[in-house]
Protein backbone atom coordinates (compact mmCIF):
# COMPACT_ATOMS: atom_id res chain seq x y z
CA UNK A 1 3.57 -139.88 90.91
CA UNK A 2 2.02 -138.58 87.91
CA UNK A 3 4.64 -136.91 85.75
CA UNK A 4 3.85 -133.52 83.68
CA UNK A 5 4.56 -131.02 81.51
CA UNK A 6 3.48 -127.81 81.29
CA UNK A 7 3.83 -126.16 77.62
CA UNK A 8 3.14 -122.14 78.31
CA UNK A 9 4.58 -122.21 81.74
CA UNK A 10 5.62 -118.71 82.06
CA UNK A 11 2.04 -116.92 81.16
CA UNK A 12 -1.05 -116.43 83.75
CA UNK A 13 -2.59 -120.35 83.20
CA UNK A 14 1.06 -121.80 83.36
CA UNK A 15 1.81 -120.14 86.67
CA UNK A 16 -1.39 -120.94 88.15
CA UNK A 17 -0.70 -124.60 87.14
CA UNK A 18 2.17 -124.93 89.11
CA UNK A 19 0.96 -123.05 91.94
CA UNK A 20 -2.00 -125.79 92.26
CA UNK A 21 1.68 -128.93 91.55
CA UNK A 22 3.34 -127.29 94.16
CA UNK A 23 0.50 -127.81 96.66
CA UNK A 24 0.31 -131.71 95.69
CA UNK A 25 4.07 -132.82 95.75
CA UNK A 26 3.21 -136.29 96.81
CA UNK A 27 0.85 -136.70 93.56
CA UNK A 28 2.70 -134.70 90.53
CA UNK A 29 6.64 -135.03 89.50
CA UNK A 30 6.81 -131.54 87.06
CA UNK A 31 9.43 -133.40 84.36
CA UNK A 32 9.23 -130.64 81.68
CA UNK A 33 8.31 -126.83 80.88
CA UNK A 34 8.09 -124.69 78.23
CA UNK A 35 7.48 -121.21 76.79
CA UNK A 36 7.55 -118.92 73.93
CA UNK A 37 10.50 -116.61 74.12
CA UNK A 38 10.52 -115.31 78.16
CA UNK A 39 14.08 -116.74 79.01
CA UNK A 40 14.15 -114.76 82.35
CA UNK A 41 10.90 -116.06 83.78
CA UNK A 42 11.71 -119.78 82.28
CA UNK A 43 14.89 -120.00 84.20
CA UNK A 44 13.53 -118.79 87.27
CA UNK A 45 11.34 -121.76 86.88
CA UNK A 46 14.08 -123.99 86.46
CA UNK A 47 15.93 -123.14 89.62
CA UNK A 48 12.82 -123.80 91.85
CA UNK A 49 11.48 -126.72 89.64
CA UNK A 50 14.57 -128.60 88.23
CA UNK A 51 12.41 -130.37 85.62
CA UNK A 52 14.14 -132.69 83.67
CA UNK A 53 13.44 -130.62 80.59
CA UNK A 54 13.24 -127.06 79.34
CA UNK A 55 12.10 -126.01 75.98
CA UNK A 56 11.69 -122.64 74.61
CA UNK A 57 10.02 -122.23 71.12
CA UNK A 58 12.61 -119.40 69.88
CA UNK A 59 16.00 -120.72 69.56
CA UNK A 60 17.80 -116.96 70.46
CA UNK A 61 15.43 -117.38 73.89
CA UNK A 62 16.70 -120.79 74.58
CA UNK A 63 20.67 -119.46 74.27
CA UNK A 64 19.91 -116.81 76.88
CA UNK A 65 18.15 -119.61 78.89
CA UNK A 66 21.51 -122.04 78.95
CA UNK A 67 23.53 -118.79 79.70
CA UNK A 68 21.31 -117.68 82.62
CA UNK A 69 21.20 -121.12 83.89
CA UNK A 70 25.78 -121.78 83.40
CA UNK A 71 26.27 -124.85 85.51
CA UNK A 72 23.34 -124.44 87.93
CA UNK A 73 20.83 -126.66 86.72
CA UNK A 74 20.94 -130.54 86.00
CA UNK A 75 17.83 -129.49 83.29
CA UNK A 76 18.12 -130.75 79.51
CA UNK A 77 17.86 -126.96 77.83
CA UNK A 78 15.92 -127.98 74.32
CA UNK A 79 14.96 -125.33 71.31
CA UNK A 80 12.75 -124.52 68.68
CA UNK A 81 9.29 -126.00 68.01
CA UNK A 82 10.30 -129.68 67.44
CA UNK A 83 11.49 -129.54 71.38
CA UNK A 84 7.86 -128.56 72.49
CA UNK A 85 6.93 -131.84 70.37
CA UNK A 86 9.25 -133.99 71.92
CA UNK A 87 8.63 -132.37 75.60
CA UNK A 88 4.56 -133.22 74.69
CA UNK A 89 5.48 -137.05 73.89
CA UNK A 90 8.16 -137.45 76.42
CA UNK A 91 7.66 -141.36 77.93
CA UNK A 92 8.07 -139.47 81.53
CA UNK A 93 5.44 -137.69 80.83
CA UNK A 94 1.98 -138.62 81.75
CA UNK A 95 -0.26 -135.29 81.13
CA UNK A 96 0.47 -132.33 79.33
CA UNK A 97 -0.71 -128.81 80.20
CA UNK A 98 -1.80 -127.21 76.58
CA UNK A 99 -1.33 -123.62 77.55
CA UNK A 100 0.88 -122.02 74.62
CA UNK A 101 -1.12 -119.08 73.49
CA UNK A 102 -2.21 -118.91 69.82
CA UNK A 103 -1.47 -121.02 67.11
CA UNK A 104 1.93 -121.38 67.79
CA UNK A 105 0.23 -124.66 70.40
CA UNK A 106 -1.72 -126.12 67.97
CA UNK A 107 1.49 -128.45 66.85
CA UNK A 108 3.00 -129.57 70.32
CA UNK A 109 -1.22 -129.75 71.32
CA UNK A 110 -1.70 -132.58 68.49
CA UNK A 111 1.51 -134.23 69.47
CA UNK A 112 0.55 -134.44 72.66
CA UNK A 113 -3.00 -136.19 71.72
CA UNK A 114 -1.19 -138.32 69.67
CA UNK A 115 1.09 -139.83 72.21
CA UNK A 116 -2.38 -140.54 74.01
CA UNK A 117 -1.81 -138.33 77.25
CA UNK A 118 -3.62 -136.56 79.18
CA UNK A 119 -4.32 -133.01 77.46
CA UNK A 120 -5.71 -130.66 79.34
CA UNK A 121 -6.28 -127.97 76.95
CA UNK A 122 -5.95 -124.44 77.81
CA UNK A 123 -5.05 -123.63 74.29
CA UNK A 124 -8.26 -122.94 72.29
CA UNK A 125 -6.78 -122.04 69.13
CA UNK A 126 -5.61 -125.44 68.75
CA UNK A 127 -9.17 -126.81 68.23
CA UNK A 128 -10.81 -123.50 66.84
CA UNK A 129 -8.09 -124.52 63.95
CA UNK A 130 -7.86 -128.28 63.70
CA UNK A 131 -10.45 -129.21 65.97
CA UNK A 132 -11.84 -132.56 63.76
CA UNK A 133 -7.84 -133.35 63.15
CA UNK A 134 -7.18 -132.95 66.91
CA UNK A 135 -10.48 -135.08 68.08
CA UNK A 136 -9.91 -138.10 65.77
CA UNK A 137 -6.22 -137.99 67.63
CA UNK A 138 -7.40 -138.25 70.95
CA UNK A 139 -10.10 -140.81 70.01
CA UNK A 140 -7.46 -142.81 67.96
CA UNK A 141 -4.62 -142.33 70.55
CA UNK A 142 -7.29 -143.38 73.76
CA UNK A 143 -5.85 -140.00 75.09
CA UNK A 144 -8.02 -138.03 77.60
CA UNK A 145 -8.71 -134.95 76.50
CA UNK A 146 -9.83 -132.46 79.52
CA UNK A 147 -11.07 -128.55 78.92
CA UNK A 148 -9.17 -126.08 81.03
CA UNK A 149 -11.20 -123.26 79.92
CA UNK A 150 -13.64 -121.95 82.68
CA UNK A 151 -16.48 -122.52 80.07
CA UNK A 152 -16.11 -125.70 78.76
CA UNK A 153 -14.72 -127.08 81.95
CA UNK A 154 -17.66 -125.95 83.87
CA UNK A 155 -19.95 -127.89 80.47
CA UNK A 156 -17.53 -130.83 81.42
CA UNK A 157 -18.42 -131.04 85.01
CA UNK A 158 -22.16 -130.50 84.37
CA UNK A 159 -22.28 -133.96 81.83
CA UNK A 160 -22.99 -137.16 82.73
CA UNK A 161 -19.81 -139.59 83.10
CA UNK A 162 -18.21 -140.61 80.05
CA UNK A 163 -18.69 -137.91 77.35
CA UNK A 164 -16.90 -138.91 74.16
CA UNK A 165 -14.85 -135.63 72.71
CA UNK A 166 -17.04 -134.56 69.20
CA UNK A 167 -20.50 -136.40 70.44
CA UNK A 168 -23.10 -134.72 71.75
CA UNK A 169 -24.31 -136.74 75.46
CA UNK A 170 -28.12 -138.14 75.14
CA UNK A 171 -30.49 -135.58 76.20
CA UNK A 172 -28.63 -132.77 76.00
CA UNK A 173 -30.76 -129.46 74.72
CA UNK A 174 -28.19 -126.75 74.62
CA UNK A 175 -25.50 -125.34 76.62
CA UNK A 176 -24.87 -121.99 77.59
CA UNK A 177 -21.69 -120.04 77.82
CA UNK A 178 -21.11 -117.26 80.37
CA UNK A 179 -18.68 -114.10 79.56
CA UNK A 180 -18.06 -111.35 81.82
CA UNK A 181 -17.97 -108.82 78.84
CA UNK A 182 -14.85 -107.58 79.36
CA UNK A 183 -13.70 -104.37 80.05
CA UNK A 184 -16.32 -102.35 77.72
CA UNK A 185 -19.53 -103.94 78.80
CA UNK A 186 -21.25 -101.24 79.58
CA UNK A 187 -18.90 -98.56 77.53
CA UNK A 188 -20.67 -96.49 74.59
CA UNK A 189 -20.16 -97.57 71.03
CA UNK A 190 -19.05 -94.36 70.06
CA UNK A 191 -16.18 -94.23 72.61
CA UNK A 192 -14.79 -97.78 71.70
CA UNK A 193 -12.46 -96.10 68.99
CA UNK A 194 -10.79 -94.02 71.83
CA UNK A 195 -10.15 -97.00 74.29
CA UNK A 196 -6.06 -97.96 74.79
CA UNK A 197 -4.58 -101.02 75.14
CA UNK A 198 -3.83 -100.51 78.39
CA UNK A 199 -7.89 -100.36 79.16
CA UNK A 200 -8.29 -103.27 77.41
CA UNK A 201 -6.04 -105.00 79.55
CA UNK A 202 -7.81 -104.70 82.76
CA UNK A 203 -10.04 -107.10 83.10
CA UNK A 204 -12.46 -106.32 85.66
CA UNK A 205 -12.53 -110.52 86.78
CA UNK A 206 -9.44 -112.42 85.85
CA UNK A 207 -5.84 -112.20 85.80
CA UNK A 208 -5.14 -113.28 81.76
CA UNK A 209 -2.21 -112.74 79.62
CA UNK A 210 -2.09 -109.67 76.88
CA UNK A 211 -3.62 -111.54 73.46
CA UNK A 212 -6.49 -113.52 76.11
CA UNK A 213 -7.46 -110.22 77.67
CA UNK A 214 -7.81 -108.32 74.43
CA UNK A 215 -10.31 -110.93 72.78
CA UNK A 216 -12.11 -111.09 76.24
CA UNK A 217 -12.35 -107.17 75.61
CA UNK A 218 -13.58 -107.80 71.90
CA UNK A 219 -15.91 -110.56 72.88
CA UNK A 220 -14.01 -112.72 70.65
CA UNK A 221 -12.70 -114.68 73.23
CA UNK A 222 -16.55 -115.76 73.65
CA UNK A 223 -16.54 -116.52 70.22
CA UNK A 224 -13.35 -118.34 69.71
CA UNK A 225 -14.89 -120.47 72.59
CA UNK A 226 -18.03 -120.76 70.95
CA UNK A 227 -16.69 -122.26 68.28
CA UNK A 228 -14.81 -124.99 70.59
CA UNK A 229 -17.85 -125.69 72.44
CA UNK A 230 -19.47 -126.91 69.24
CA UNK A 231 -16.42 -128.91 68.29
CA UNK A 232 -15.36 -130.66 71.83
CA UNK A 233 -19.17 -131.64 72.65
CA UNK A 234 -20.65 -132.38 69.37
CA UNK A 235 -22.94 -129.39 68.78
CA UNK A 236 -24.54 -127.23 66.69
CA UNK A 237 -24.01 -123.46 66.83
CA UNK A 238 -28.30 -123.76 67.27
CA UNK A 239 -26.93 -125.56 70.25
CA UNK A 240 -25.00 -123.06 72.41
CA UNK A 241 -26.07 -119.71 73.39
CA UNK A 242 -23.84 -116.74 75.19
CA UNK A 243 -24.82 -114.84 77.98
CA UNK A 244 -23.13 -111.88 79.46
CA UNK A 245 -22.61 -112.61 83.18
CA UNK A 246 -20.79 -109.82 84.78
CA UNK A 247 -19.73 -111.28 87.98
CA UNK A 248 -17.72 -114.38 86.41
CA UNK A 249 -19.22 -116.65 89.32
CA UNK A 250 -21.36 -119.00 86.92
CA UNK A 251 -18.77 -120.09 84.70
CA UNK A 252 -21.57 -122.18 82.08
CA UNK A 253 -24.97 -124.08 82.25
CA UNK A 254 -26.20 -127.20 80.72
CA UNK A 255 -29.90 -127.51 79.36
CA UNK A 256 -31.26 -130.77 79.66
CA UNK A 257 -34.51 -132.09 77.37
CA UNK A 258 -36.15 -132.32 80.82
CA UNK A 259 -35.82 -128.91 81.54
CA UNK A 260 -33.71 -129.45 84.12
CA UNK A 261 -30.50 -126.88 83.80
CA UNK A 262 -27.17 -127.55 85.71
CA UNK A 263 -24.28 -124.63 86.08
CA UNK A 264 -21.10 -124.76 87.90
CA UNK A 265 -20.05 -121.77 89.90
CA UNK A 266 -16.69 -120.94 91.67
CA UNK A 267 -14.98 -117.64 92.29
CA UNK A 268 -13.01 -116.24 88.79
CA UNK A 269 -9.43 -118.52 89.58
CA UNK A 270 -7.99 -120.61 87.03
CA UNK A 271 -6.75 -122.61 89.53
CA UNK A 272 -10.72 -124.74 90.20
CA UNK A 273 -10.90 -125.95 86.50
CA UNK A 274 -6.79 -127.04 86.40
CA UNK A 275 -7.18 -128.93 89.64
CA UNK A 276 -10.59 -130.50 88.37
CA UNK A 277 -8.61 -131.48 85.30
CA UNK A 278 -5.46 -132.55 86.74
CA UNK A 279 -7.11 -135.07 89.15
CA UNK A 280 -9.91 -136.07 87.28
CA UNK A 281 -12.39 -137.97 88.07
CA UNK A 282 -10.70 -137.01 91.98
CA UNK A 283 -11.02 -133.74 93.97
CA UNK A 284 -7.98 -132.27 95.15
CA UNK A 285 -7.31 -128.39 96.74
CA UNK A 286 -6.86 -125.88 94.13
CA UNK A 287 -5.88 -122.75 96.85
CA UNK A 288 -8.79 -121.17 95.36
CA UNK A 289 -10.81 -119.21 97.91
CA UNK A 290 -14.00 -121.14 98.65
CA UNK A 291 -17.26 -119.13 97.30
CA UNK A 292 -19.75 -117.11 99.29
CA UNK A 293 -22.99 -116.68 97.63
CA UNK A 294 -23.95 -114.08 100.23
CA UNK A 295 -20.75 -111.88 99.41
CA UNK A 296 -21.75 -112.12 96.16
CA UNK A 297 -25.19 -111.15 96.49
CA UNK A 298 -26.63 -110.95 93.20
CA UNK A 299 -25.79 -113.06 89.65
CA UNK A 300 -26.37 -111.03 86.53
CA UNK A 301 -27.37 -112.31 83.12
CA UNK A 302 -28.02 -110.19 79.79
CA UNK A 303 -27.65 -110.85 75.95
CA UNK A 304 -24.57 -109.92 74.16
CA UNK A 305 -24.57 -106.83 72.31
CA UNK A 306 -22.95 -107.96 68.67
CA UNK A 307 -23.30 -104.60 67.29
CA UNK A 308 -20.53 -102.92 69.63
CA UNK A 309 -18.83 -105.87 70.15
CA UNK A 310 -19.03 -108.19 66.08
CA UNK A 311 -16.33 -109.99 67.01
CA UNK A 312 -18.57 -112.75 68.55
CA UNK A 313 -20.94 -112.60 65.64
CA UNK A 314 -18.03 -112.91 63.22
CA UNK A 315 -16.76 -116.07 65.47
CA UNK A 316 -20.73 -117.70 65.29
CA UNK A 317 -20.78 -117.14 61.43
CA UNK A 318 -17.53 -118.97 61.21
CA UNK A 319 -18.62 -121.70 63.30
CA UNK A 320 -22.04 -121.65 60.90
CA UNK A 321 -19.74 -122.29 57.83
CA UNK A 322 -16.96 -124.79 59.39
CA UNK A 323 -14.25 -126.10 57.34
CA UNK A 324 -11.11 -123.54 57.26
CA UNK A 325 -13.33 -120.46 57.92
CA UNK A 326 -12.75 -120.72 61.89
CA UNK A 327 -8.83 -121.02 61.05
CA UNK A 328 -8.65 -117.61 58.71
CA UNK A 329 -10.70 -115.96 61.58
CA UNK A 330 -7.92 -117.45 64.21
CA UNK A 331 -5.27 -116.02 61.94
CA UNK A 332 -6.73 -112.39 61.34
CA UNK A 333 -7.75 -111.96 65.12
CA UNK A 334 -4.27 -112.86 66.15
CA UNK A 335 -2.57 -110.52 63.77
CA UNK A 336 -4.65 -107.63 64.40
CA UNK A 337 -4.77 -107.98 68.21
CA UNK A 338 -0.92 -107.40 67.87
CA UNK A 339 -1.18 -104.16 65.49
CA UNK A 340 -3.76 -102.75 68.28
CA UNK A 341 -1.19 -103.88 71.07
CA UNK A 342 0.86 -101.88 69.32
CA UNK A 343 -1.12 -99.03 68.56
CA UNK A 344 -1.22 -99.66 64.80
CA UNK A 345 -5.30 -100.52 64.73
CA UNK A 346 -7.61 -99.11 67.12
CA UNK A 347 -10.57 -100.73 69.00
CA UNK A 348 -12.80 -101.25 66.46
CA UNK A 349 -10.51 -101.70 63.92
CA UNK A 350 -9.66 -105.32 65.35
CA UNK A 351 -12.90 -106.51 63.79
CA UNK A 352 -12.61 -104.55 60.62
CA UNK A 353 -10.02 -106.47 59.94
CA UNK A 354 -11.03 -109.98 60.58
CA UNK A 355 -14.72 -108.87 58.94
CA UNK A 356 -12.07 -108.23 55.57
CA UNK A 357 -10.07 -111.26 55.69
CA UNK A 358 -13.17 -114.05 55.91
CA UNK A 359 -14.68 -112.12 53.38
CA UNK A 360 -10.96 -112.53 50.85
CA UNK A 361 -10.15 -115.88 52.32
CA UNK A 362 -10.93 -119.18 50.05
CA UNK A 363 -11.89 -120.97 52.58
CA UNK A 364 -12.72 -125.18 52.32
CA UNK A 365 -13.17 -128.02 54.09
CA UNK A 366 -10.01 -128.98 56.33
CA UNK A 367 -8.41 -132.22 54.75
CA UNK A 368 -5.18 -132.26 57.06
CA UNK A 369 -3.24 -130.38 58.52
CA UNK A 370 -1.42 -128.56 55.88
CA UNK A 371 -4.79 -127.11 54.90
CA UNK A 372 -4.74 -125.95 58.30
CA UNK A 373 -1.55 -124.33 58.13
CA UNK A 374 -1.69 -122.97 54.50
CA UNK A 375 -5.64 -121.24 55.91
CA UNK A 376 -3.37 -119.69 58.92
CA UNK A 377 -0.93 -118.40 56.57
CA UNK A 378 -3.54 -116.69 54.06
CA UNK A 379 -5.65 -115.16 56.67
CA UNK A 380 -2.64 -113.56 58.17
CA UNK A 381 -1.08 -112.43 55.33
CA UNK A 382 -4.59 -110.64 54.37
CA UNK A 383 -4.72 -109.57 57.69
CA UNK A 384 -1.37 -107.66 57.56
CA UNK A 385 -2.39 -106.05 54.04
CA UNK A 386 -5.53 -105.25 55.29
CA UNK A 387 -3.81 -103.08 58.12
CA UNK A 388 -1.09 -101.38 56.35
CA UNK A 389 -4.01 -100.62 53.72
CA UNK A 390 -5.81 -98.33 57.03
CA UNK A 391 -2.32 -97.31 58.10
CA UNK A 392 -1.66 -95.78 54.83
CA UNK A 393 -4.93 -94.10 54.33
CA UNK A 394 -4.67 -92.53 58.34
CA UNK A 395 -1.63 -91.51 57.15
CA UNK A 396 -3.12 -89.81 53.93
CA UNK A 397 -5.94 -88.09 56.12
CA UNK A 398 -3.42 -86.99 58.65
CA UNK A 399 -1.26 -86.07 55.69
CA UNK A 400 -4.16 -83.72 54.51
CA UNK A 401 -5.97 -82.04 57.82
């Protein structure tokens, strides 16, 4: 029985990792889970689960939790972010599902890789911010790290055995990274100002959480996982080009020096790269509904369009420059995906914003991970001046029409 712990349990890649546990009792004990602040969904958990631990980042959350729960549960109710630490290092626990949105992961991520488990990373931030930190942890640690996003899972499947995390396999041209292009693909960019975040939360493909399904609508998710792809297989941003693929089925394609080009396609679940990962190098049933090519009937490819969507062009420059400039971007995108969530920024203003902040930011090479952390800080403190700064002046205009 392979014990785990799943850190993000309550969002869209949390839930879909249990669903694919629950189908393999005789393989996977589920010792510990963990969220953000979503007491009510956590304890629900709880009751079906009965994990040995239950961790919620925000310590108010994890008071509700122990309420909700009284007497019920036999489960160890820890709080704040040291918990999701010890939850990611716990000796009972064998792999760790990464799946805490945002850079709120990135510390439980590198404690994980640390204690030399099995990370299965759904949490991109963590190694769009500390990516060199996190690598020489997993190398140092003997941990196995395994990519849960579509993308780079679909990269991983398509290498030969035994990629090292950082270095690029042996005859290896490029990779290339599919993207559905979100909501707006085809919308004018002269009506993106107009769009709501409620539009931007339909995905036409996947099932995501709020922050995931705004950057897929911004095409910064494509960049955010840009920048991974460089870090997690050694490559150059010359290495690894983006494609718009509306129907989701090809989820990324290796280019070999031979010419030869290798893709893995499934149908849009998270479910096929979590199984891949939690079994690895074995194949196990994911629940995902098996593919039919002639259902699908046709597979789509076309360039990105950086002009309505600079976002992704913003993400590529920041992989071009390294260091801390990936971490400011991180920061800003984070903070003014919220403010448009709330109706404080529209559309295009999201890249505005982050466009401002790499521009103010100081930037530098990452020597640890305070760097990291002071870089976050910075770019979201520019971020929020930046958008009280447009808030003010619509305010002005509105003040004067």
């Amino acid at each position: 029985m392979i014990g785990v712990a799943v850190l993000g349990s309550t969002g869209s890649v949390g839930e879909s990792t249990l669903d694919v546990l629950a189908r393999h009792p005789d393989r996977f004990r589920l010792v510990a889970i963990a969220a953000n602040t979503n007491a009510a969904k956590l304890a629900q958990q709880v009751l079906a689960w009965r994990p040995a631990y239950a961790a919620l980042a925000d310590e108010r959350a994890a008071r509700e939790l122990r309420e909700l729960l009284g007497a019920a549960a036999h489960t160890r109710v820890l709080a704040g972010g040291a918990a999701l630490e010890e939850i990611a290092q716990a000796a009972e626990v064998q792999c760790v599902m990464a799946a805490i949105v945002g850079a709120a992961g990135l510390r439980s991520t590198l404690a994980a890789a640390r204690a030399g488990k099995r990370l299965l990373l759904a949490n991109k931030e963590a190694l769009v911010m500390a990516g060199p930190l996190l690598i020489a942890e997993v190398k140092r640690s003997g941990a196995t790290l395994l990519p849960i996003d579509s993308e780079h899972n679909a990269i991983f499947q398509c290498l030969p055995p035994g990629v090292i995390p950082g270095v690029a396999p042996a005859g290896l041209k490029r990779v290339l990274l599919t993207a559905s292009g979100g909501p707006f693909r085809d919308t004018p960019g002269e009506a993106l100002a107009a769009v709501t975040p409620e539009a931007a939360l339909a995905h036409p493909n996947w099932v995501m959480g709020r922050k995931i399904s705004v950057d897929s609508a911004t095409l910064m998710n494509k960049g955010l996982e840009f920048i991974e792809a460089c870090l997690l297989f050694g490559l150059t941003p010359a290495q690894v080009q983006v494609l718009v693929h509306p129907q989701s089925i090809v989820h990324s394609l290796v280019e070999y020096l031979d010419g030869s080009v290798l893709a893995q396609l499934s149908a849009p679940d998270m479910r096929t790269p979590i199984a891949h990962a939690l079994a690895w190098p074995e194949r196990i049933s994911s629940g995902v509904e098996f593919l039919d090519l002639l259902k699908v009937g046709r597979l789509e490819f076309r360039a990105p369009d950086t002009a309505r969507f600079p976002c992704l062009a913003l993400a590529q420059a920041a992989a071009r420059a390294g260091g801390l400039d990936p971490v400011v971007l991180n920061a800003a995108n984070e903070v003014a995906v919220q403010a448009f969530l709330e109706r404080r920024l529209n559309f295009p203003g999201i890249a505005t914003v982050i466009e401002a902040v790499v521009q103010r930011s100081t930037g530098g090479a990452i020597g640890g991970l305070d760097d990291v952390l002071a870089a976050d800080a910075e770019g979201r403190v520019l971020a929020r001046e930046r958008i009280d700064g447009i808030t003010r002046s619509a305010a002005v205009r509105g003040a004067h029409a």
